[in-house]
N, C-alpha and C. Protein backbone atom coordinates (compact mmCIF):
# COMPACT_ATOMS: atom_id res chain seq x y z
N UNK A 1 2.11 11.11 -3.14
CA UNK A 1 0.74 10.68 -3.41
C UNK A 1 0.06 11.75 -4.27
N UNK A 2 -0.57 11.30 -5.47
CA UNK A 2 -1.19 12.10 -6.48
C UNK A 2 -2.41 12.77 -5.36
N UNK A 3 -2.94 13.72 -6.19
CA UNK A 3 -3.77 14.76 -5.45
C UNK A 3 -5.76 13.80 -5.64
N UNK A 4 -6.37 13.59 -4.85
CA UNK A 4 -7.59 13.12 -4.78
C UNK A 4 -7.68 11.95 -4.10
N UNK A 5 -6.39 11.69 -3.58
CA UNK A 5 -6.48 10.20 -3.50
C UNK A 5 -7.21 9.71 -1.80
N UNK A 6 -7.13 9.08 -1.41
CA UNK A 6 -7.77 8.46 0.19
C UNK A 6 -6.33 7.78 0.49
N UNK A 7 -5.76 8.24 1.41
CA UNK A 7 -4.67 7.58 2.18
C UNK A 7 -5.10 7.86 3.82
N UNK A 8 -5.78 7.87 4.13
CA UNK A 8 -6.48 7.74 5.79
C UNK A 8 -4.98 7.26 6.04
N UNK A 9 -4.94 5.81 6.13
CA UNK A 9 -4.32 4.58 7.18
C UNK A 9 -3.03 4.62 6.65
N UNK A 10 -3.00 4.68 5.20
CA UNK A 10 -2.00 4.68 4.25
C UNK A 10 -0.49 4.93 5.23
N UNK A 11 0.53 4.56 5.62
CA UNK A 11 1.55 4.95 5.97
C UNK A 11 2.97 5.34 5.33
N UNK A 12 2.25 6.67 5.09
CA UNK A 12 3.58 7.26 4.10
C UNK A 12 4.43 8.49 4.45
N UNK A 13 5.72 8.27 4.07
CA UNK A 13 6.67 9.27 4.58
C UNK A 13 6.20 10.37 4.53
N UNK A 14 7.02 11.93 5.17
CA UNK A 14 6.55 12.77 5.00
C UNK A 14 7.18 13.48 4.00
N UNK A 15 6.24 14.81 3.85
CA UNK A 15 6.25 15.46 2.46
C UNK A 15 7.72 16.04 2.23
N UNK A 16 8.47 15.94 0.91
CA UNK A 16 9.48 16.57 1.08
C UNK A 16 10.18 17.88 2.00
N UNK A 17 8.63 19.11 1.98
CA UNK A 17 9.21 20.28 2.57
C UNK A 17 8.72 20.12 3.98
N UNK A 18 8.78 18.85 4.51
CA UNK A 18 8.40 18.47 6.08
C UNK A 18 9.45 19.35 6.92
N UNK A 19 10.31 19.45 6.78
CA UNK A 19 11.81 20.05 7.94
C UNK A 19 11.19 21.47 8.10
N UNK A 20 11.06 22.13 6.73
CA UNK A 20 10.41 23.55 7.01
C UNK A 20 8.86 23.62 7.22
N UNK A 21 8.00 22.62 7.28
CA UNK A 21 6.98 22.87 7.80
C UNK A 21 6.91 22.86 9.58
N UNK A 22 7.51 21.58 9.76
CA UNK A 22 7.97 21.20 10.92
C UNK A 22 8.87 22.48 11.76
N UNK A 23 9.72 23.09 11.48
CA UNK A 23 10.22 24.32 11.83
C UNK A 23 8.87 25.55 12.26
N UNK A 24 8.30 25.76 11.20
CA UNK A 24 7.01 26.48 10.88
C UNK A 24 6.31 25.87 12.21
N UNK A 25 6.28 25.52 12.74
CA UNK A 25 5.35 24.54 13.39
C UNK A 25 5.60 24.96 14.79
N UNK A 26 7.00 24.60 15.34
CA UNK A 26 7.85 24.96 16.34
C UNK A 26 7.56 26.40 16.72
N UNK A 27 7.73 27.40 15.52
CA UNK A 27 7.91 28.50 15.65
C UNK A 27 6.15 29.15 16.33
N UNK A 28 5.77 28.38 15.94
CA UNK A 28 4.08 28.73 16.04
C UNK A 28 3.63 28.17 17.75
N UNK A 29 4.17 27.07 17.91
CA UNK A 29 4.21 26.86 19.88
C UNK A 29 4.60 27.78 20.42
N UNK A 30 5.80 28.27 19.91
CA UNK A 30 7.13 28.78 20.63
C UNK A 30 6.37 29.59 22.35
N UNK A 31 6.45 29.17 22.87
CA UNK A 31 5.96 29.97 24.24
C UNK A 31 5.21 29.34 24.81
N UNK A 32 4.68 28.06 24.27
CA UNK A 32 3.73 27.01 24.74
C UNK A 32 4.18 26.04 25.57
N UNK A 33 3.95 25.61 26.68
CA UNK A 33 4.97 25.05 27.54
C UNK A 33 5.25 25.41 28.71
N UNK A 34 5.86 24.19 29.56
CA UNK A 34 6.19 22.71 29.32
C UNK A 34 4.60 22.22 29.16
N UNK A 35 4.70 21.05 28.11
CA UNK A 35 3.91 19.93 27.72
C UNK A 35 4.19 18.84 27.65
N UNK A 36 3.03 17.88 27.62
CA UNK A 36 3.31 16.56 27.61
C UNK A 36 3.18 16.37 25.56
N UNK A 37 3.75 15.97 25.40
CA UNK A 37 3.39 15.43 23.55
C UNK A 37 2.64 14.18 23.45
N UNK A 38 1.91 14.38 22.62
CA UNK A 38 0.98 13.22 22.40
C UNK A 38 1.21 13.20 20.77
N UNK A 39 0.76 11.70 19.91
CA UNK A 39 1.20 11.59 18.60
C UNK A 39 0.40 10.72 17.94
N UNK A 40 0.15 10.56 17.10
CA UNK A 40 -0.22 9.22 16.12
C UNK A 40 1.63 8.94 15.50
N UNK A 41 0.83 7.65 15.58
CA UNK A 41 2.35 6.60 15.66
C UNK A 41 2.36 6.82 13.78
N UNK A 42 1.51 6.97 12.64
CA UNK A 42 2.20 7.32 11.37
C UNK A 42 3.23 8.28 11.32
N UNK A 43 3.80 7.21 10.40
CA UNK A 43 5.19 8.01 9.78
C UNK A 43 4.90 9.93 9.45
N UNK A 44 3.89 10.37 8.66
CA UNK A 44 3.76 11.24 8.49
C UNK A 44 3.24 12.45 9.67
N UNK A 45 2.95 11.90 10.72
CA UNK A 45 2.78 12.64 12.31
C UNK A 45 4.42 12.27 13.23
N UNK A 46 4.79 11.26 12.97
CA UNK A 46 5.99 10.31 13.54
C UNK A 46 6.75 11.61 13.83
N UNK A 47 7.34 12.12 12.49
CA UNK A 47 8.51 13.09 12.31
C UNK A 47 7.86 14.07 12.20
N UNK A 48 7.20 14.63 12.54
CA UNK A 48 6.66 15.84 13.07
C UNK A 48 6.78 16.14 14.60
N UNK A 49 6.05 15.19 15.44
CA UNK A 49 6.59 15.08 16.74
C UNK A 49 7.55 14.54 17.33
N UNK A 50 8.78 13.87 16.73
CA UNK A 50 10.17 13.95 17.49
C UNK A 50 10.87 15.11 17.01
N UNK A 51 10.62 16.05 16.11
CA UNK A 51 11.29 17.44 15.94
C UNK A 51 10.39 18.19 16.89
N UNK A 52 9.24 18.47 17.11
CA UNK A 52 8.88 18.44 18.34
C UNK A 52 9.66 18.87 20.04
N UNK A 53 9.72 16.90 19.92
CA UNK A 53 9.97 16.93 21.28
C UNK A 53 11.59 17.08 21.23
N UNK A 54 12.56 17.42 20.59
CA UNK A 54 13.54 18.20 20.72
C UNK A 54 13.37 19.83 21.20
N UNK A 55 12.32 20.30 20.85
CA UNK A 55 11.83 22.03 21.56
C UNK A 55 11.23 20.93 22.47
N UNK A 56 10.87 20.31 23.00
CA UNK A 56 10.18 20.43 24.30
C UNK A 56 11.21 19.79 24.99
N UNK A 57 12.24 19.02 24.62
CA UNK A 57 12.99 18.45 25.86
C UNK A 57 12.39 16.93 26.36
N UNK A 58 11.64 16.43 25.31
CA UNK A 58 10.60 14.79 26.16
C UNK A 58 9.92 14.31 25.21
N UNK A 59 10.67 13.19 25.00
CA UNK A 59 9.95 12.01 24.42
C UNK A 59 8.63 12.27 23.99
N UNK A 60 8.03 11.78 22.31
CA UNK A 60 6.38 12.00 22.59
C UNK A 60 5.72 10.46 22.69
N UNK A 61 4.64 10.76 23.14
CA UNK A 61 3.73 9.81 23.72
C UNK A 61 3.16 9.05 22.05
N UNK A 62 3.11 7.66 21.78
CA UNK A 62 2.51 7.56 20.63
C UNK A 62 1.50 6.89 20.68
N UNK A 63 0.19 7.32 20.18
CA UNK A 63 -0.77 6.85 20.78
C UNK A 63 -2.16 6.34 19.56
N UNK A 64 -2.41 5.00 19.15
CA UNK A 64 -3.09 4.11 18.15
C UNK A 64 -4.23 4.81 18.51
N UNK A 65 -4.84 5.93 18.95
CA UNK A 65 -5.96 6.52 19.42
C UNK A 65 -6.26 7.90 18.69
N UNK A 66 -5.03 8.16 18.04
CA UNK A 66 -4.54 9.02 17.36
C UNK A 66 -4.88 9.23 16.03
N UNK A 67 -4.80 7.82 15.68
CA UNK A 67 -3.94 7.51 14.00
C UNK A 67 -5.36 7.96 13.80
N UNK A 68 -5.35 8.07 11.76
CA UNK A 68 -6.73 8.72 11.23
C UNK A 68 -7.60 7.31 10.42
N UNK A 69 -8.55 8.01 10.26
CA UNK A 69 -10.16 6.98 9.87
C UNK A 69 -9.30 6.11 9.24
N UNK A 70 -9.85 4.74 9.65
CA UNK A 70 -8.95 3.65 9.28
C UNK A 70 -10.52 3.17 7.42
N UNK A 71 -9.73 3.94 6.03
CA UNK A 71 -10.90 3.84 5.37
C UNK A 71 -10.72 2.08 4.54
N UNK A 72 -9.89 1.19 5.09
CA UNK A 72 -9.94 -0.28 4.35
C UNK A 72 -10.05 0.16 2.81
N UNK A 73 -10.94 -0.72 2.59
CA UNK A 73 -10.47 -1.27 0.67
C UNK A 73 -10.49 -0.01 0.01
N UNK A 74 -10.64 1.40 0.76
CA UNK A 74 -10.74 2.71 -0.15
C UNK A 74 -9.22 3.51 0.04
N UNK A 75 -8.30 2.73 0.53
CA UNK A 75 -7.34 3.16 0.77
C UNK A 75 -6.21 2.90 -0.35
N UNK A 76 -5.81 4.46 -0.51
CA UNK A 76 -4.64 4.67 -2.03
C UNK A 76 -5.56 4.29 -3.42
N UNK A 77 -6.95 4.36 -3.15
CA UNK A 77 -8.07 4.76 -4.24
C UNK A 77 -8.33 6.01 -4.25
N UNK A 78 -8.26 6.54 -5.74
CA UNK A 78 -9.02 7.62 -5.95
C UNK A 78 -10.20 7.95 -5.82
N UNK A 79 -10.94 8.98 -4.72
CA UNK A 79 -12.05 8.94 -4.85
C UNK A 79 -13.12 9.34 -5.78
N UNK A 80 -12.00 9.44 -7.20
CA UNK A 80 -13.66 9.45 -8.49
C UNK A 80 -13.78 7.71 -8.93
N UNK A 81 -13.07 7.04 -8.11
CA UNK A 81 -13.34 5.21 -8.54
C UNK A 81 -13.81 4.58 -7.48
N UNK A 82 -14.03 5.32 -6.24
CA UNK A 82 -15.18 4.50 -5.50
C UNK A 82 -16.08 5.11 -5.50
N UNK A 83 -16.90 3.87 -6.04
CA UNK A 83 -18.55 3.74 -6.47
C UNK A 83 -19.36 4.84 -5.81
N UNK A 84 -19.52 5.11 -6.93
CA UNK A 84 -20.92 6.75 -6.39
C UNK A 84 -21.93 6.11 -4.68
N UNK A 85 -22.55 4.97 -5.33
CA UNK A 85 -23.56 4.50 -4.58
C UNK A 85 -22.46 4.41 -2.87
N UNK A 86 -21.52 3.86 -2.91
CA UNK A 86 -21.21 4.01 -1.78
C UNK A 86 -20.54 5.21 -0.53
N UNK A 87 -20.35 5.76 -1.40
CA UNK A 87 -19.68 6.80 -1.12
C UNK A 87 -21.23 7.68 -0.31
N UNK A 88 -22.46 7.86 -1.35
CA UNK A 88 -23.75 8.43 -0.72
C UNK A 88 -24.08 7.72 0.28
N UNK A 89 -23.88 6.45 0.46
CA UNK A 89 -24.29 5.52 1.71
C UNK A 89 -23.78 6.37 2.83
N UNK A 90 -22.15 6.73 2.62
CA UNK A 90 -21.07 7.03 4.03
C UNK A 90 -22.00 8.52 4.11
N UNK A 91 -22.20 9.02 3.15
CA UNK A 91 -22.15 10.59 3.57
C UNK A 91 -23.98 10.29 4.27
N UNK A 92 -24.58 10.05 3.96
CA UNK A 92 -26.17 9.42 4.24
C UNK A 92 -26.12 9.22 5.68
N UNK A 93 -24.88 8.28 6.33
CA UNK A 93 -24.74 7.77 7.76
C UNK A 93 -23.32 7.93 7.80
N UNK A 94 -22.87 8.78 8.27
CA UNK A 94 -21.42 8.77 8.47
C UNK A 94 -21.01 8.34 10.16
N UNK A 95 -21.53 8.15 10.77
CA UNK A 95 -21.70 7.35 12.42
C UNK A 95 -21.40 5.71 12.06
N UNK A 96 -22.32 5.38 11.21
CA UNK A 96 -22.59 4.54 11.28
C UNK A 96 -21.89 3.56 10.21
N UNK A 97 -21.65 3.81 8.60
CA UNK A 97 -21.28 2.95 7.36
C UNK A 97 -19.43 3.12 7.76
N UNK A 98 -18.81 1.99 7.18
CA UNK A 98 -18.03 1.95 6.97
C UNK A 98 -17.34 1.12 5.51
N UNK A 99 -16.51 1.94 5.19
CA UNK A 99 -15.79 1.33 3.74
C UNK A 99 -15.66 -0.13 3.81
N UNK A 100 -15.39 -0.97 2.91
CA UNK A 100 -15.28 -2.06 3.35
C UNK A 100 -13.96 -2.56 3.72
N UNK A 101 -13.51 -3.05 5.27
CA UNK A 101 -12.19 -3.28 6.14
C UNK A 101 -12.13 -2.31 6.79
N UNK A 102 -12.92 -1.17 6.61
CA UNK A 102 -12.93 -0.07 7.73
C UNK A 102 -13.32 0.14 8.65
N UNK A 103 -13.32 1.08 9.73
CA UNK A 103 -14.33 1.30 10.77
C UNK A 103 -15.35 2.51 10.16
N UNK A 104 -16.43 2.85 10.89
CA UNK A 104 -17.34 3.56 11.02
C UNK A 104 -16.73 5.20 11.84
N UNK A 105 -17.74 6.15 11.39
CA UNK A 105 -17.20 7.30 12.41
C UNK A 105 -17.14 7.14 13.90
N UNK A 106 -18.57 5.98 14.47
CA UNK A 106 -18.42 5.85 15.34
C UNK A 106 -17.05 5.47 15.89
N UNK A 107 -16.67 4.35 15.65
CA UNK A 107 -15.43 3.73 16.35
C UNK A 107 -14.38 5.23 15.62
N UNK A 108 -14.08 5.74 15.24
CA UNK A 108 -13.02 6.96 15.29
C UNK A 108 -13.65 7.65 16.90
N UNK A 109 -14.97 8.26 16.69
CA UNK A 109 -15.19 9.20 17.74
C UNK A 109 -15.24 8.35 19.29
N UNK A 110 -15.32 6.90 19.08
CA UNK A 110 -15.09 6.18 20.75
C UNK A 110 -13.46 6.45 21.08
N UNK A 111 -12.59 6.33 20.09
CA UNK A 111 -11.41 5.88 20.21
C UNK A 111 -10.64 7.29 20.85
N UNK A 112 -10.83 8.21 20.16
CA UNK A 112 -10.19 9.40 20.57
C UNK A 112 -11.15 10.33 21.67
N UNK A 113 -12.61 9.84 21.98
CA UNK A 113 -13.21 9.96 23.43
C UNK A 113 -12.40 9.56 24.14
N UNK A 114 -11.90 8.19 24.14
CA UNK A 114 -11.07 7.91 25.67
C UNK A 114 -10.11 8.59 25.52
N UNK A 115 -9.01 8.41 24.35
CA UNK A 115 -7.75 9.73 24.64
C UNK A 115 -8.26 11.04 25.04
N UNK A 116 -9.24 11.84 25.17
CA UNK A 116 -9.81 13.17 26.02
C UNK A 116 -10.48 12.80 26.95
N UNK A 117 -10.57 11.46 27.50
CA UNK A 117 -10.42 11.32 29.02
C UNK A 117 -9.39 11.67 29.50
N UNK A 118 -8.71 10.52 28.76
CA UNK A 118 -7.22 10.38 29.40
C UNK A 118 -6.52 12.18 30.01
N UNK A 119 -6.95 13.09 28.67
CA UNK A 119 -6.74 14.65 29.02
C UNK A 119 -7.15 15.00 30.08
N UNK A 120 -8.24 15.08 30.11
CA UNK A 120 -8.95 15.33 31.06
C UNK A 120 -8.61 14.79 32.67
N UNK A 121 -8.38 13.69 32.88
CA UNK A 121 -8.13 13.15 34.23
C UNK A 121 -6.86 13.54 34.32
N UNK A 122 -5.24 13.80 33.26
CA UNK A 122 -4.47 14.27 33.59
C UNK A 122 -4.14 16.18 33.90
N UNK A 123 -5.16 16.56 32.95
CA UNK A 123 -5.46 18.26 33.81
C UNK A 123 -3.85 19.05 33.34
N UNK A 124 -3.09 18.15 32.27
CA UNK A 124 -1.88 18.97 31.65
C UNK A 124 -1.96 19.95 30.57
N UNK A 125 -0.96 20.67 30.94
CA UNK A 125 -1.17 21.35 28.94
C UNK A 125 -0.52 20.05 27.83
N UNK A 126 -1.02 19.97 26.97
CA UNK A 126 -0.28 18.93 26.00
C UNK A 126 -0.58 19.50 24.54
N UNK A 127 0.47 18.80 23.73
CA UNK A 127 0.32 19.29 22.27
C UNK A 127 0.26 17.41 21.33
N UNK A 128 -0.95 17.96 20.74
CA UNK A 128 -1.47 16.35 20.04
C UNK A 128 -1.39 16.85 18.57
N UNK A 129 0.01 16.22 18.03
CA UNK A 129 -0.27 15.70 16.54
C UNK A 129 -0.67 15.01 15.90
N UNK A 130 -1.58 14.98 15.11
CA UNK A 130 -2.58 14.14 14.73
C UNK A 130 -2.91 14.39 13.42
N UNK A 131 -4.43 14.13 13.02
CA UNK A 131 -4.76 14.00 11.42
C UNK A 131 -5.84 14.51 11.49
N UNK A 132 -6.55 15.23 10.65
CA UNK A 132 -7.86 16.53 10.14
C UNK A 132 -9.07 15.29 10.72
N UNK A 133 -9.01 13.87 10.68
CA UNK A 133 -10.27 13.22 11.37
C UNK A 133 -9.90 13.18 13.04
N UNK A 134 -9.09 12.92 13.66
CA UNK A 134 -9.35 12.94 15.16
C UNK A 134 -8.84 14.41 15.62
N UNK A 135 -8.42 15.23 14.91
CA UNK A 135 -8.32 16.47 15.46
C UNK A 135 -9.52 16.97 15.18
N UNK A 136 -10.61 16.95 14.84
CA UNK A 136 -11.82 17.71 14.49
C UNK A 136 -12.74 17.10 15.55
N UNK A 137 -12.70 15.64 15.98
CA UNK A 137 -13.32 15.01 16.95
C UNK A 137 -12.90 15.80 18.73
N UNK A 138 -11.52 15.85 18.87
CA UNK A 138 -10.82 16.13 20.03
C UNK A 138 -11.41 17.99 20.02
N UNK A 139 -11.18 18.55 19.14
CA UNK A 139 -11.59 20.34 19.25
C UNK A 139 -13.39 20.15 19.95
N UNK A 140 -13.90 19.34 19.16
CA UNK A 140 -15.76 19.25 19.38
C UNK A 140 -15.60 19.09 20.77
N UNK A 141 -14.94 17.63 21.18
CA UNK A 141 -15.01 17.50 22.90
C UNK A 141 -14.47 18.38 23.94
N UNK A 142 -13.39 19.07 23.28
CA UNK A 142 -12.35 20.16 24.15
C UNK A 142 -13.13 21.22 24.63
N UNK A 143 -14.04 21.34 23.19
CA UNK A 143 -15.42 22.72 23.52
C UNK A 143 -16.46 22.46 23.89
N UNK A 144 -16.71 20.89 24.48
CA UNK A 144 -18.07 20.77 24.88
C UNK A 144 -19.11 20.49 24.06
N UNK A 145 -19.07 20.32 22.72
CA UNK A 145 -20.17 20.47 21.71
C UNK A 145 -20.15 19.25 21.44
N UNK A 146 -20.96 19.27 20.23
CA UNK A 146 -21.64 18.03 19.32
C UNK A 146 -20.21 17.66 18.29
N UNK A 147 -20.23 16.64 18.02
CA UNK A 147 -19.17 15.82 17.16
C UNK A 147 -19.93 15.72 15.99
N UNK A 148 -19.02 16.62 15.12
CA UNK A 148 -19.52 16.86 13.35
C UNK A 148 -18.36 16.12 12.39
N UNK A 149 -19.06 14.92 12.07
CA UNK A 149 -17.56 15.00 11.16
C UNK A 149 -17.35 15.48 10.25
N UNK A 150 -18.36 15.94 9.37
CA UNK A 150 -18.09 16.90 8.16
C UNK A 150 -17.68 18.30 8.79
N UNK A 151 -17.52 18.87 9.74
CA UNK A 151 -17.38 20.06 10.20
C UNK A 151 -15.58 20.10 9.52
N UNK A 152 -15.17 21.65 9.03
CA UNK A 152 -13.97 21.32 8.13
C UNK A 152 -12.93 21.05 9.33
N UNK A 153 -11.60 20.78 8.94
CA UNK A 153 -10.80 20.16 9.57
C UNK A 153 -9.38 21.40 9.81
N UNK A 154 -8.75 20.78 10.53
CA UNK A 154 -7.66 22.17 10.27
C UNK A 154 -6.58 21.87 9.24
N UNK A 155 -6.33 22.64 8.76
CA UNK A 155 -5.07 22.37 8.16
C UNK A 155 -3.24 21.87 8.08
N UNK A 156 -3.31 21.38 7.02
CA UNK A 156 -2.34 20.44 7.07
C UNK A 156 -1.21 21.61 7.34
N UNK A 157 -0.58 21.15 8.44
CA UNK A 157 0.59 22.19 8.85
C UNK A 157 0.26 22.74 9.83
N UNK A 158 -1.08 22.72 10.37
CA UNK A 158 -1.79 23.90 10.82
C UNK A 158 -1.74 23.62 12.44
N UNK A 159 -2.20 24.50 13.07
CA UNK A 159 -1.97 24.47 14.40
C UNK A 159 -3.48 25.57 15.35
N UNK A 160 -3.44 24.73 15.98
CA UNK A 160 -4.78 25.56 16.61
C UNK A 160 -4.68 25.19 18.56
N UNK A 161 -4.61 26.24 19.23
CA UNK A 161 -4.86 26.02 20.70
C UNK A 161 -6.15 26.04 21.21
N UNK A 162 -6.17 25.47 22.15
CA UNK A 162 -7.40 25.41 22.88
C UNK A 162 -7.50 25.77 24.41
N UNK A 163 -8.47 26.76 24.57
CA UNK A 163 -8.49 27.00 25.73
C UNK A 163 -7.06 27.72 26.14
N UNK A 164 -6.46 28.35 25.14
CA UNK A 164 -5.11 28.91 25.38
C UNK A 164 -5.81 30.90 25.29
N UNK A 165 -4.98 31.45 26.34
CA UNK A 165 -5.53 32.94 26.26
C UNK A 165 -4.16 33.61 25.27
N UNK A 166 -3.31 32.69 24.85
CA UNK A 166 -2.73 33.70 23.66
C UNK A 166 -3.07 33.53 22.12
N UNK A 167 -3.12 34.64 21.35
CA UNK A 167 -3.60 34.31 20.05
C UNK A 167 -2.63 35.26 19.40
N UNK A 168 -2.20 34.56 18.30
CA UNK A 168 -1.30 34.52 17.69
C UNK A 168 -2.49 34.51 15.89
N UNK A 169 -1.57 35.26 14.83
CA UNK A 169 -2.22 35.41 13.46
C UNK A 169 -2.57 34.15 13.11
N UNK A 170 -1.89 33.02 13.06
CA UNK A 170 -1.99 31.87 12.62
C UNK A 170 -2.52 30.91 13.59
N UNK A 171 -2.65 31.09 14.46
CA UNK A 171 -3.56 29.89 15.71
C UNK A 171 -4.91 30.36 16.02
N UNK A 172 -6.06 30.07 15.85
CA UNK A 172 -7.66 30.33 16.09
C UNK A 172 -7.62 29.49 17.73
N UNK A 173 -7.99 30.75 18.40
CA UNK A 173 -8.14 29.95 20.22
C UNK A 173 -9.16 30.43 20.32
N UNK A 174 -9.70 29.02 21.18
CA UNK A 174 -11.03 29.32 21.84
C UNK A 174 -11.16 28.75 22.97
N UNK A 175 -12.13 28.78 24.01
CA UNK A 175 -12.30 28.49 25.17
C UNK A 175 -12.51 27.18 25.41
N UNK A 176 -12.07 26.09 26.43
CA UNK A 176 -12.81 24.83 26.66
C UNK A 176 -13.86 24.63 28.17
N UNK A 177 -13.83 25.91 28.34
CA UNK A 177 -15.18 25.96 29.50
C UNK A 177 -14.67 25.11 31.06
N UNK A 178 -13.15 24.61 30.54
CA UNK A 178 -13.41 23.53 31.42
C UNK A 178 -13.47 22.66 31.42
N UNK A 179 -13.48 21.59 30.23
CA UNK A 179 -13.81 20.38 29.38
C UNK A 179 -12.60 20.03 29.06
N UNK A 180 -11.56 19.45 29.80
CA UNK A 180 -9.86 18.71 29.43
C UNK A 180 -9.14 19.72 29.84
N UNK A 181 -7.91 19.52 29.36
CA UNK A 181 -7.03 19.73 30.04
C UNK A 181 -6.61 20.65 29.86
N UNK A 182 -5.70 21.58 30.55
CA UNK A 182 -5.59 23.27 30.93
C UNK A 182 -5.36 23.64 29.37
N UNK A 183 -4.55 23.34 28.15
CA UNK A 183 -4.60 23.96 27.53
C UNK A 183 -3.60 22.36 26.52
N UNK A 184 -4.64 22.59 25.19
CA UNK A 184 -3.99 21.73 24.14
C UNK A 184 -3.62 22.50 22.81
N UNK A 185 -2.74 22.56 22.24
CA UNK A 185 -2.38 22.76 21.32
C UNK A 185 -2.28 21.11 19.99
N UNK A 186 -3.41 21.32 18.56
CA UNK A 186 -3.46 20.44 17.84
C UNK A 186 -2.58 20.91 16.83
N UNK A 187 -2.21 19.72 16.29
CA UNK A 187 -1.20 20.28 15.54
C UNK A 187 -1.30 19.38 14.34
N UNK A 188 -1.81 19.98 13.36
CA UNK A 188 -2.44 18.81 12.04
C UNK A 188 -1.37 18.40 11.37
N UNK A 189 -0.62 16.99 10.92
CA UNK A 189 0.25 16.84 10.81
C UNK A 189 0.83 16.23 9.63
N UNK A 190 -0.19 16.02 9.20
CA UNK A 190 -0.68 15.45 7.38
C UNK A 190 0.52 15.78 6.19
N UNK A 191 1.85 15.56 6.77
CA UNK A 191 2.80 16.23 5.92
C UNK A 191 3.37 15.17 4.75
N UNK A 192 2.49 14.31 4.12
CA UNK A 192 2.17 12.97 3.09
C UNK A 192 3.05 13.29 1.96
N UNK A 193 3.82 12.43 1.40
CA UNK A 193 4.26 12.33 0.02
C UNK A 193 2.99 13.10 -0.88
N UNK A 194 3.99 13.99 -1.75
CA UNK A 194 2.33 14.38 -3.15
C UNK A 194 2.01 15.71 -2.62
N UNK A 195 0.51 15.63 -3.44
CA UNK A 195 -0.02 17.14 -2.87
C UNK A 195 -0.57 17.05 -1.33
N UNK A 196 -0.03 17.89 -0.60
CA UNK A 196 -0.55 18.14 0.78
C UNK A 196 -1.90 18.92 0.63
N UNK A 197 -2.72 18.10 1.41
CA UNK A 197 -4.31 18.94 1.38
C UNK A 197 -5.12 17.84 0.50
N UNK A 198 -4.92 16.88 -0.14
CA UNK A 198 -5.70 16.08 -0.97
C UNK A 198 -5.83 14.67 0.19
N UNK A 199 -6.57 14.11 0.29
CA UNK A 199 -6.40 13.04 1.26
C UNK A 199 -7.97 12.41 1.21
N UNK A 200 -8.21 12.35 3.03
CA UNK A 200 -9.68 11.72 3.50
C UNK A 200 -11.06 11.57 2.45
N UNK A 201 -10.75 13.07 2.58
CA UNK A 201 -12.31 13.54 1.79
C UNK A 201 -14.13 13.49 2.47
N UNK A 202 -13.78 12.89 3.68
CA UNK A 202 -15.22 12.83 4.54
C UNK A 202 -15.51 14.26 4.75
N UNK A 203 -14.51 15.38 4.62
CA UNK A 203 -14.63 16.53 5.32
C UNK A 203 -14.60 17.80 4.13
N UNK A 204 -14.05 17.30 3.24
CA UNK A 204 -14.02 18.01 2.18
C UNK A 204 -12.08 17.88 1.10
N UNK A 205 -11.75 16.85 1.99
CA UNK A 205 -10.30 16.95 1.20
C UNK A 205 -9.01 17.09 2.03
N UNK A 206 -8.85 16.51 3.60
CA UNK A 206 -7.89 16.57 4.33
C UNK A 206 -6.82 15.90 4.29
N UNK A 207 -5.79 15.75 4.68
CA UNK A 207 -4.64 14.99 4.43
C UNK A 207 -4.95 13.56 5.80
């Protein structure tokens, strides 16, 4: 996928240097554990978490609660060809507008609320691969705070614990007060055909 483009929903393989990101990835848990795996069912999270759950020893969980902003008719459009005017609408109300065939931020932030119930009432450590829009939703609730969706996203490849007391150069941990489950590790998984890092764009340019 060329670089600017909107592939939210888009379901596309992963990026050629997926095996060594995916490795990269492993190496960055390594000590995290036992977990439950949690996933978005796209291809490009897919094979990220069954290399995965080979270091963990268990099946991952795949979960439509997961997958990222579903953006309809703006999907595999470049975003310098959808219309200025609409584009200021989304950023104007981003809760509320949706592309057209899309959902709204709201329905992203209901959908992956109940999956951090679901955390929450199970009280496990788990590791959720996912995409720069419901991993930015799940960190806000993990910490108790307000749900930003422009707040930036993590990076593609990237990995961040929560509520974990080890910190490592490459993982940013912070506390969850208490708010889900003993300890999550996100694991941004955006590993897309094309340039990695060009994508969403609600946030500034995520995969």
């Amino acid at each position: 996928m060329a670089p600017g483009i909107c592939y939210g929903r888009l379901d596309l393989p992963l990026h050629a240097d997926a095996q060594e990101q995916t490795a990269r990835v492993i190496g960055l848990l390594s000590g995290f554990g036992p977990a439950t795996l949690h996933a978005s069912p796209a291809l490009r999270c897919r094979g990220v978490a069954e290399g995965l759950a080979a270091a963990y020893g268990s099946a991952p969980q795949f979960d439509d609660r997961l997958l990222e902003m579903d953006f309809g008719a703006w999907e595999g459009v470049a975003w310098d060809d959808v219309p200025r005017a609409a584009l200021d609408r989304w950023a104007a109300d981003l809760q509320g507008f949706a592309a057209p065939g899309g959902e709204t931020g709201a329905a992203l932030v209901a959908r992956v609320s109940a999956f951090h119930q679901d955390l929450v009432t199970s009280g496990r450590d788990c590791v959720v691969v996912s995409h720069g829009g419901p991993l930015k939703v799940l960190r806000a609730l993990l910490a108790g705070g307000a749900v930003d969706l422009l707040a930036p996203s993590m990076p593609i490849g990237g990995v961040e614990i929560v509520s974990s007391e080890r910190e490592q150069a490459e993982q940013d941990a912070f506390r969850d007060q208490g708010r889900g489950a003993q300890h999550v590790a996100g694991v941004a998984a955006d590993l897309a055909g094309g340039e990695a890092g060009e994508g969403e764009g609600y946030d500034g340019g995520d995969g």
